[in-house]
N, C-alpha and C. Protein backbone atom coordinates (compact mmCIF):
# COMPACT_ATOMS: atom_id res chain seq x y z
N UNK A 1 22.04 35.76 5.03
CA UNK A 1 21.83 34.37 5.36
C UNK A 1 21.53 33.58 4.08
N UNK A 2 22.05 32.69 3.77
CA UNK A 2 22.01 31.82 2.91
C UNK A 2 20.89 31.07 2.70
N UNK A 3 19.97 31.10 2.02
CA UNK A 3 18.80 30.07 2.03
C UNK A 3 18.61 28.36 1.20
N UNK A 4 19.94 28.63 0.38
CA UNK A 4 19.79 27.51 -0.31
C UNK A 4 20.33 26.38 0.22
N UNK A 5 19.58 25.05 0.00
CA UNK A 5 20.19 23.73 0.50
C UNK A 5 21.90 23.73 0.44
N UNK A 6 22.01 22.74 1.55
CA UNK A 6 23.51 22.35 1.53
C UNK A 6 23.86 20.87 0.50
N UNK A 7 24.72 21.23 -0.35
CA UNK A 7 24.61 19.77 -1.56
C UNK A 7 26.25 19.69 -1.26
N UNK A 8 26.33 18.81 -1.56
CA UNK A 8 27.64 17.92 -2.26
C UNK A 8 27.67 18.26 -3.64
N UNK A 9 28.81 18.50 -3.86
CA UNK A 9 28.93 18.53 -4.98
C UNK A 9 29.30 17.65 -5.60
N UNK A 10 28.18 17.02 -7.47
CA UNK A 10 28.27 15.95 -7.65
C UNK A 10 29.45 15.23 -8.61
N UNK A 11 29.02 13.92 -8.59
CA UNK A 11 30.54 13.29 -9.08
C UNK A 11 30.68 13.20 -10.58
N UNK A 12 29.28 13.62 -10.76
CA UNK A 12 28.75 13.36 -12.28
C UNK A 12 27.71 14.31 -13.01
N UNK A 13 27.72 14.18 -14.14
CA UNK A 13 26.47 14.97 -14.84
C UNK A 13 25.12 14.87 -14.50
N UNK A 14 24.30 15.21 -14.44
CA UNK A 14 23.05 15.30 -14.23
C UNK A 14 22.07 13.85 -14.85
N UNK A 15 22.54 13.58 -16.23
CA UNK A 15 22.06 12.71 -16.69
C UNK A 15 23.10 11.12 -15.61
N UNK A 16 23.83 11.32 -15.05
CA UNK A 16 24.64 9.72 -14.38
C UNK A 16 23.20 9.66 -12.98
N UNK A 17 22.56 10.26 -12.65
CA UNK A 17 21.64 9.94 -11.77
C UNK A 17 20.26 9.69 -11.69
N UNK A 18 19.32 9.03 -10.66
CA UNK A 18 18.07 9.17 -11.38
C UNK A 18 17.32 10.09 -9.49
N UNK A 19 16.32 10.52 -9.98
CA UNK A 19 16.04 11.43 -8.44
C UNK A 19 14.57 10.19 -8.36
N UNK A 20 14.36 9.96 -6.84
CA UNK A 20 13.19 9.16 -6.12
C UNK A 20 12.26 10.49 -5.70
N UNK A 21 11.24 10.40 -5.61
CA UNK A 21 10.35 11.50 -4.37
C UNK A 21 8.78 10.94 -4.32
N UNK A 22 8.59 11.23 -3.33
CA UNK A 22 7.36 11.08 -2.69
C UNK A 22 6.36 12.39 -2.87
N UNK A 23 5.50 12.79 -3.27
CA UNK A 23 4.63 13.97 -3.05
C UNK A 23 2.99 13.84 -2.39
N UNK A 24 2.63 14.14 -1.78
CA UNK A 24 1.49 13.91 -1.12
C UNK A 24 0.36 14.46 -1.96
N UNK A 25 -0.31 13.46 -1.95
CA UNK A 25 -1.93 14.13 -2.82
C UNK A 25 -2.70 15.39 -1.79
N UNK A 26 -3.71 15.71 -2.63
CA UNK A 26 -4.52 16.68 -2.32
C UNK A 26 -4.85 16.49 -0.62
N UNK A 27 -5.52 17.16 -0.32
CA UNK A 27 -5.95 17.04 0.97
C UNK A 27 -7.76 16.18 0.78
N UNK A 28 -8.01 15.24 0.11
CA UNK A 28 -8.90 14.43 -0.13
C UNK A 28 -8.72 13.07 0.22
N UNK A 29 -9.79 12.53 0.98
CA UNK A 29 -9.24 11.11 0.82
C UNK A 29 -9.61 10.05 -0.57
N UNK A 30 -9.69 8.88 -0.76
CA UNK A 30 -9.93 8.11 -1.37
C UNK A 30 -10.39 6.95 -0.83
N UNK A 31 -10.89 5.90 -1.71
CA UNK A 31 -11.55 4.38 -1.31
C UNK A 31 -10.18 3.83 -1.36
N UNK A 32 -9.43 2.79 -0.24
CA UNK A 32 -8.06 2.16 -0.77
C UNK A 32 -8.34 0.63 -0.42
N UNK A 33 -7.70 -0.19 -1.13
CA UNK A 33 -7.80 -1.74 -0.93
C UNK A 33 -7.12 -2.05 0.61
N UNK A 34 -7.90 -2.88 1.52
CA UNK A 34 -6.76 -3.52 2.43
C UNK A 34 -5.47 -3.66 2.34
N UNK A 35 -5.24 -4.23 1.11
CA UNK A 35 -3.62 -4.43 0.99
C UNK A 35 -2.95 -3.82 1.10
N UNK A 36 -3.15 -2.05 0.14
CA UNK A 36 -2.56 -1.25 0.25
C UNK A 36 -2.38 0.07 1.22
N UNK A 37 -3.30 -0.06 2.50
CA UNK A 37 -3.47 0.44 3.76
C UNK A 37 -2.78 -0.06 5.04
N UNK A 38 -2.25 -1.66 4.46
CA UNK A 38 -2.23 -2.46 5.91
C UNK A 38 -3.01 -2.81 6.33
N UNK A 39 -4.15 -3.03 6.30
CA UNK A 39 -5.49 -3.88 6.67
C UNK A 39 -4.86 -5.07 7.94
N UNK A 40 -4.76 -5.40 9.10
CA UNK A 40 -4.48 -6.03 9.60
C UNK A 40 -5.57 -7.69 9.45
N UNK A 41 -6.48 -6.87 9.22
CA UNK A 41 -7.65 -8.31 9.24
C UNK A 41 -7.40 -9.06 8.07
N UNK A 42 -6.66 -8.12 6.51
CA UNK A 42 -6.36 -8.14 5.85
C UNK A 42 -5.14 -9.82 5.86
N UNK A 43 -4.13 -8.83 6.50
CA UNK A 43 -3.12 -9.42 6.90
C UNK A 43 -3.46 -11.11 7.58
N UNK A 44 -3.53 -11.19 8.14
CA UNK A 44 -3.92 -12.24 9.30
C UNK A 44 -5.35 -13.14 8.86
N UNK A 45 -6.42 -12.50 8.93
CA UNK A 45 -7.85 -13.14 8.88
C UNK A 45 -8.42 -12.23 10.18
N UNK A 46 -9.71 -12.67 10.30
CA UNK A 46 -10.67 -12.22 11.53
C UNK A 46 -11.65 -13.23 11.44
N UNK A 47 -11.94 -12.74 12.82
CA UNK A 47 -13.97 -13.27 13.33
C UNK A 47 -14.69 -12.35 13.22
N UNK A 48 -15.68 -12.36 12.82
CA UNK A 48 -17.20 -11.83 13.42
C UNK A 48 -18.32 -12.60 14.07
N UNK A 49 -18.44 -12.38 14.67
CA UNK A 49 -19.32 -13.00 16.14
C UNK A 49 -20.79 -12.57 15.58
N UNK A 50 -21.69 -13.41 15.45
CA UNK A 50 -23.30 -12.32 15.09
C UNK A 50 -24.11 -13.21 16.58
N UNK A 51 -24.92 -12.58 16.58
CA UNK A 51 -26.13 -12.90 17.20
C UNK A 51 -27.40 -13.52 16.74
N UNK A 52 -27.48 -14.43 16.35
CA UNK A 52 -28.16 -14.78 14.69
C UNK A 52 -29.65 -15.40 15.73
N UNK A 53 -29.69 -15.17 17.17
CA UNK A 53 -31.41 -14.80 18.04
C UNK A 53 -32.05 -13.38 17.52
N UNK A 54 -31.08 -12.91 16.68
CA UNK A 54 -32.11 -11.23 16.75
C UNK A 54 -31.82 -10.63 15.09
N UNK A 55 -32.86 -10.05 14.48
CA UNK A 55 -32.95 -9.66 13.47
C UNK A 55 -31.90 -9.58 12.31
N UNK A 56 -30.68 -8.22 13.61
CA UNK A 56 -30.00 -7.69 13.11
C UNK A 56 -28.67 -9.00 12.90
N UNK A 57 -29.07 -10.10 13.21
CA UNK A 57 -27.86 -10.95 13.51
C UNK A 57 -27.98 -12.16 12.66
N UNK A 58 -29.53 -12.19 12.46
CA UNK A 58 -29.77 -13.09 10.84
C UNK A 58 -29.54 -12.98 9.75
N UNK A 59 -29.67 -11.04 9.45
CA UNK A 59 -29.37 -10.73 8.65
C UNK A 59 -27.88 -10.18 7.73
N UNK A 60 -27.03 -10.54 9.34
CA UNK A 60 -25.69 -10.33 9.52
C UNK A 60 -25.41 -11.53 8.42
N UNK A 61 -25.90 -12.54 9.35
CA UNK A 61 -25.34 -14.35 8.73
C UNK A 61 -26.09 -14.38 7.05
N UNK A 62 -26.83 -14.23 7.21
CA UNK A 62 -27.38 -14.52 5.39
C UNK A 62 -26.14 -13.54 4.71
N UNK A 63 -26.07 -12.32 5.05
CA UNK A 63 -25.11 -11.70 3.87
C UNK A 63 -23.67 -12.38 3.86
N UNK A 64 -23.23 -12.95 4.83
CA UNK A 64 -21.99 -13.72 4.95
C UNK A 64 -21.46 -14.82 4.25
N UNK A 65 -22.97 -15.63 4.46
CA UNK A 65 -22.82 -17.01 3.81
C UNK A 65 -23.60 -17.04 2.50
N UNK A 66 -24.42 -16.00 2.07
CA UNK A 66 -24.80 -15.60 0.39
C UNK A 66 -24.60 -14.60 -0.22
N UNK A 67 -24.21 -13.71 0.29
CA UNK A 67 -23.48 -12.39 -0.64
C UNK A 67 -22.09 -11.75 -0.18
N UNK A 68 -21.18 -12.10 0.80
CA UNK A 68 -20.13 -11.65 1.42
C UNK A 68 -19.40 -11.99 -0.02
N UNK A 69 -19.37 -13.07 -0.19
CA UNK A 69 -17.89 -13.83 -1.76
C UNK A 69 -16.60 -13.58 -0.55
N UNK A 70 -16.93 -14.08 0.47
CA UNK A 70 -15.41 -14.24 1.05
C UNK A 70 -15.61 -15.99 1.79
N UNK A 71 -14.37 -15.85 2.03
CA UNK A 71 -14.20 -17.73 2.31
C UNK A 71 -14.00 -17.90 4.00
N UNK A 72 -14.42 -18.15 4.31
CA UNK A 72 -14.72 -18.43 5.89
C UNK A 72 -15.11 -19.68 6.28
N UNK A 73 -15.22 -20.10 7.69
CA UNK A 73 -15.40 -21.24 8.36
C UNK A 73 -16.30 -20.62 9.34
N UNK A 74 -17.47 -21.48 9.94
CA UNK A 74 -18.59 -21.02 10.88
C UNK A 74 -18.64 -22.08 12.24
N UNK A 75 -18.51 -21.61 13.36
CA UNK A 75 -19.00 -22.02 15.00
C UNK A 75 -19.75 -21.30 15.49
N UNK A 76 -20.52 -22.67 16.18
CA UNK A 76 -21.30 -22.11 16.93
C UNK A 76 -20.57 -22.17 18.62
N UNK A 77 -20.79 -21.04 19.22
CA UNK A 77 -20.14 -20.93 20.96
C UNK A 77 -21.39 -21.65 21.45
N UNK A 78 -20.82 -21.79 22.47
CA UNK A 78 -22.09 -22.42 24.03
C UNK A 78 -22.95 -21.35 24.00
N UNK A 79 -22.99 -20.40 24.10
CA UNK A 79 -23.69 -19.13 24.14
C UNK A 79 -24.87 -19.27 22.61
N UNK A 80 -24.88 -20.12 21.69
CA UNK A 80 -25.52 -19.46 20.97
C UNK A 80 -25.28 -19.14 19.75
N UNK A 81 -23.97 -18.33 20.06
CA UNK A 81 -23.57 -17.20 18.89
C UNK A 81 -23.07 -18.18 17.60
N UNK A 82 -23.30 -17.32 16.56
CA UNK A 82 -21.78 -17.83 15.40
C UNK A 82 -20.79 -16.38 15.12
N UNK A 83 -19.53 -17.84 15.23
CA UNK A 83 -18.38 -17.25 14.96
C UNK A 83 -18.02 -17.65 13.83
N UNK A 84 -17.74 -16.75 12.71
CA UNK A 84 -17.29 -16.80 11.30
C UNK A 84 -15.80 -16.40 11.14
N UNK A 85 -15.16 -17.23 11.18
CA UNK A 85 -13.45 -16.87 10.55
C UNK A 85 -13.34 -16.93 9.40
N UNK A 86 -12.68 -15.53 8.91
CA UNK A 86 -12.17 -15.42 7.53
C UNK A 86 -10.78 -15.61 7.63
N UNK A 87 -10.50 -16.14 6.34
CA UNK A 87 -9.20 -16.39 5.58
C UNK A 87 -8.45 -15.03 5.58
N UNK A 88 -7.08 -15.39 5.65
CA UNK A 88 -6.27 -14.07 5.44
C UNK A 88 -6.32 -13.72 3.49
N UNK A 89 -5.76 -12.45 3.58
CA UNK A 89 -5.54 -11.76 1.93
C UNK A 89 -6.91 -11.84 1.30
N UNK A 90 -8.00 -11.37 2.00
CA UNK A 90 -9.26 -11.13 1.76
C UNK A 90 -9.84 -9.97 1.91
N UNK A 91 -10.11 -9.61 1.35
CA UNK A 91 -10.80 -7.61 1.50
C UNK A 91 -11.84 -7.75 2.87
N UNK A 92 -11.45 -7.20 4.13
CA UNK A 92 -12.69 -7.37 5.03
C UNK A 92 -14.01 -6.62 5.14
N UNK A 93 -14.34 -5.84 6.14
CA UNK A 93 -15.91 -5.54 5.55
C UNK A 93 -15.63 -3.46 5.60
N UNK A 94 -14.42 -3.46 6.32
CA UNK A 94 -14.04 -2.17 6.10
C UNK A 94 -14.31 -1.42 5.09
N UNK A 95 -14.42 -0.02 5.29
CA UNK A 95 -14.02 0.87 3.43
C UNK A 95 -12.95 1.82 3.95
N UNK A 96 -11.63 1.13 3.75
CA UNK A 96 -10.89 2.33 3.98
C UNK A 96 -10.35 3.31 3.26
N UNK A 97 -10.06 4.66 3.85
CA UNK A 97 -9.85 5.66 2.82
C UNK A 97 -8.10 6.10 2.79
N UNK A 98 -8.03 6.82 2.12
CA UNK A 98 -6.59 7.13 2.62
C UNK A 98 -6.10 8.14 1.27
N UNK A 99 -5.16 9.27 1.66
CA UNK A 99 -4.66 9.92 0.77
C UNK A 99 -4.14 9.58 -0.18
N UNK A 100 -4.10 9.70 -1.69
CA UNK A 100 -3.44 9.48 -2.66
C UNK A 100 -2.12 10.02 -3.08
N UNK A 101 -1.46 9.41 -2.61
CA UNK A 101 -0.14 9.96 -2.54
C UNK A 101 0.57 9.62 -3.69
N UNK A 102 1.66 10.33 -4.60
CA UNK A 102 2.63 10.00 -6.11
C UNK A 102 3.72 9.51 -5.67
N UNK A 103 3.88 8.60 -6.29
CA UNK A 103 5.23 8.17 -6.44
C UNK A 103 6.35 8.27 -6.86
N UNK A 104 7.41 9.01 -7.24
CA UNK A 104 8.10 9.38 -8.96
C UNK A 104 8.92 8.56 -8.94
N UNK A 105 9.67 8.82 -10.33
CA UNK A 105 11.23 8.66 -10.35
C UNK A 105 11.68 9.02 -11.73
N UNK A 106 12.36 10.09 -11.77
CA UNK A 106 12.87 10.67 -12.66
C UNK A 106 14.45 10.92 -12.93
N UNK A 107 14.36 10.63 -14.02
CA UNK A 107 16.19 10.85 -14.56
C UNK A 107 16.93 12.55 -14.23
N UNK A 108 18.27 12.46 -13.54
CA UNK A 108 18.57 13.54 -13.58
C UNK A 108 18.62 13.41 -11.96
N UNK A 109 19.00 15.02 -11.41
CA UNK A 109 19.20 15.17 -10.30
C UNK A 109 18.95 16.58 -9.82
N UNK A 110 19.25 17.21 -8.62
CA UNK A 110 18.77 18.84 -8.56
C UNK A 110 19.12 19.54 -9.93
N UNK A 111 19.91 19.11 -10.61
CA UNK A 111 20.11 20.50 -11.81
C UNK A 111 19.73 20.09 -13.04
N UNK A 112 18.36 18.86 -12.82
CA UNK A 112 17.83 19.14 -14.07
C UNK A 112 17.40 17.63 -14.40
N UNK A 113 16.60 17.06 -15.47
CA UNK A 113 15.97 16.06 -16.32
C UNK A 113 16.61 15.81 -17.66
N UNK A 114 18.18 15.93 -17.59
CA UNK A 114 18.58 15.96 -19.28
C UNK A 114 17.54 15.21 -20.16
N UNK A 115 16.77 14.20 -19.52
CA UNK A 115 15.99 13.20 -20.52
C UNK A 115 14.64 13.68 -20.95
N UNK A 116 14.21 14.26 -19.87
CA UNK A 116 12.69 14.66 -19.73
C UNK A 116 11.88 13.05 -18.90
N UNK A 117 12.50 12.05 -18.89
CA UNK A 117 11.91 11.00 -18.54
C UNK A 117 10.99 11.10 -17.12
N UNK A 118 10.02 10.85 -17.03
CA UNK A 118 9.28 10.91 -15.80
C UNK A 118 8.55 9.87 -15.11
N UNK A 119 8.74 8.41 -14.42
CA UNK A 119 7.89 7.44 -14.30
C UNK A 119 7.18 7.87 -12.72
N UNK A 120 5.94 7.55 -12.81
CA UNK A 120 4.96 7.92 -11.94
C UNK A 120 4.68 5.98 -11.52
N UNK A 121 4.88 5.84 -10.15
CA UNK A 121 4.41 4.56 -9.98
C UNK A 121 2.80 4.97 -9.13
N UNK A 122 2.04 4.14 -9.41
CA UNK A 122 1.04 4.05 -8.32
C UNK A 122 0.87 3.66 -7.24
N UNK A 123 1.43 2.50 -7.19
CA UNK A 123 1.83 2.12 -6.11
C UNK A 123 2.98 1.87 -4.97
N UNK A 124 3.00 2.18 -3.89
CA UNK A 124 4.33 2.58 -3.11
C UNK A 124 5.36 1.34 -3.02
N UNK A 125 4.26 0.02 -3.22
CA UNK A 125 5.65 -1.64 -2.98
C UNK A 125 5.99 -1.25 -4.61
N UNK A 126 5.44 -1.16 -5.68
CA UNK A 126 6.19 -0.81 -6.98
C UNK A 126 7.63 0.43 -7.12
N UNK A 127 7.01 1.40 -5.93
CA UNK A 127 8.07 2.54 -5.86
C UNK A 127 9.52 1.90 -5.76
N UNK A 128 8.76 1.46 -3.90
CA UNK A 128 10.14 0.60 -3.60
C UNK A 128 10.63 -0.35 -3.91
N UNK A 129 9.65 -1.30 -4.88
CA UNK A 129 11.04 -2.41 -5.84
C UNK A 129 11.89 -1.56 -6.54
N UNK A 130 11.48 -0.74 -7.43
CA UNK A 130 12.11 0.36 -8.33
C UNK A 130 12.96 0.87 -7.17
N UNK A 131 13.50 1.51 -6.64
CA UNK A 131 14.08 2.15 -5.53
C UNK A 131 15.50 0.65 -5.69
N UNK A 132 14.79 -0.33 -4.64
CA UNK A 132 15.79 -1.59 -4.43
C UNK A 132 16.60 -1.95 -5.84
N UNK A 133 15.98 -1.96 -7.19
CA UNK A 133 16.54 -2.36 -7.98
C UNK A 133 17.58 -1.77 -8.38
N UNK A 134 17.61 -0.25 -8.67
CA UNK A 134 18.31 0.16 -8.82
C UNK A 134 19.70 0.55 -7.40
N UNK A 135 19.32 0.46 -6.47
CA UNK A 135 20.26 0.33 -5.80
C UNK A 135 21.02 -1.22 -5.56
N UNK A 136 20.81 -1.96 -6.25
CA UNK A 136 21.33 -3.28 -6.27
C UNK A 136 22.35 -2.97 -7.41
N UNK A 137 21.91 -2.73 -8.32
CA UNK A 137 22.64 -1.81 -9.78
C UNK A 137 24.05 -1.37 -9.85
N UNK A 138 23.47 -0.43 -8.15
CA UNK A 138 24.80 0.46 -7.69
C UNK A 138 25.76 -0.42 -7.01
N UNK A 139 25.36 -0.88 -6.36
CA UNK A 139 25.97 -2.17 -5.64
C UNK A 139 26.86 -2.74 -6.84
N UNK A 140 26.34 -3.70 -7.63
CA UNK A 140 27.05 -4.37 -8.44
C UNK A 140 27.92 -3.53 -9.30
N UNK A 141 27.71 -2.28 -9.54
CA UNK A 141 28.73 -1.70 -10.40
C UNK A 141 29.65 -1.22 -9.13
N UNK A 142 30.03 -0.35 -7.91
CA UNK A 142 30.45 -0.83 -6.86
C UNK A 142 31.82 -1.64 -6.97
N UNK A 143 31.07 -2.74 -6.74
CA UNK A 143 31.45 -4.42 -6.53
C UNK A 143 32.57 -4.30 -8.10
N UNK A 144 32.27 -4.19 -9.34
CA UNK A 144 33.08 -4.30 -10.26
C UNK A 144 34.30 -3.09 -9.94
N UNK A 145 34.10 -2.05 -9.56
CA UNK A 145 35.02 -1.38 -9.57
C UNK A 145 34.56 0.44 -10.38
C-alpha cells in the first residue's frame, strides 16, 4: 500500500512556487486582543447594566467612568439602574485567551526551499493579505498570458 500523498506533478521548479501553512501552537493558551479573537462586543459595542443601590454596583460605576479609558454613554432606566454603552473597536472587559497559532509562507514547494526564505506572519488578516496578494499576482500574469 502506498503511503505517500497523491501530487500532481509540477509545472515548474521548486523555486516558480511559494508554499502557505498554518501550524498550530502548543497546547497553551495565551492573553489575545478582541480584535484578533472576534470579540463580538468588540465588533459592535455593548451595555453593562450596574446596580449602582448596592456596593458592588458603585463600585462597578466609579471604575467605568474613572479608570475603564473606554468611551461610553450613561442612562439611567425607570428601574434605577445605569446603562453604560460602549463604542465599538474598543477592548471590552473580557481577557480572552486563545492558542497561538504560526503563520508561514515559504518559497518553494513539497520538494524543497531552493531559497531558504521563511516569512512567519503573526498575524492571520496579515497571512491572508499575503495569501490574496499573491494570488492576484497569479491572476494578472494569467490574464497576460
Amino acid at each position: 500500500m502506498n503511503t505517500q500523498p497523491f501530487r500532481v506533478p509540477p509545472a515548474g521548479a521548486a523555486s516558480d512556487y511559494l508554499t502557505y501553512a498554518v501550524r498550530a501552537g502548543r497546547d497553551t493558551s495565551v492573553v489575545a486582543a478582541c480584535k484578533d479573537v472576534g470579540c463580538q462586543a468588540w465588533a459592535h459595542g455593548w451595555e453593562t447594566t450596574v446596580d449602582e443601590a448596592t456596593d458592588l454596583g458603585r463600585a462597578q460605576g466609579a471604575y467605568i467612568r474613572q479608570q475603564s479609558g473606554r468611551t461610553f454613554t450613561e442612562q439611567r432606566t425607570a428601574a434605577g439602574l445605569t446603562v453604560f454603552r460602549f463604542e465599538a473597536f474598543q477592548r471590552c472587559f473580557s481577557e480572552h485567551r486563545t492558542r497561538a497559532d504560526s503563520f508561514w509562507r515559504r518559497d518553494g514547494d513539497w520538494r524543497g526551499n531552493p531559497t531558504g526564505q521563511i516569512r512567519r506572519h503573526t498575524r492571520a488578516a496579515d497571512w491572508i493579505e499575503d495569501f490574496q496578494e499573491h494570488e492576484g499576482s497569479l491572476a494578472e500574469q494569467r490574464e497576460k498570458g
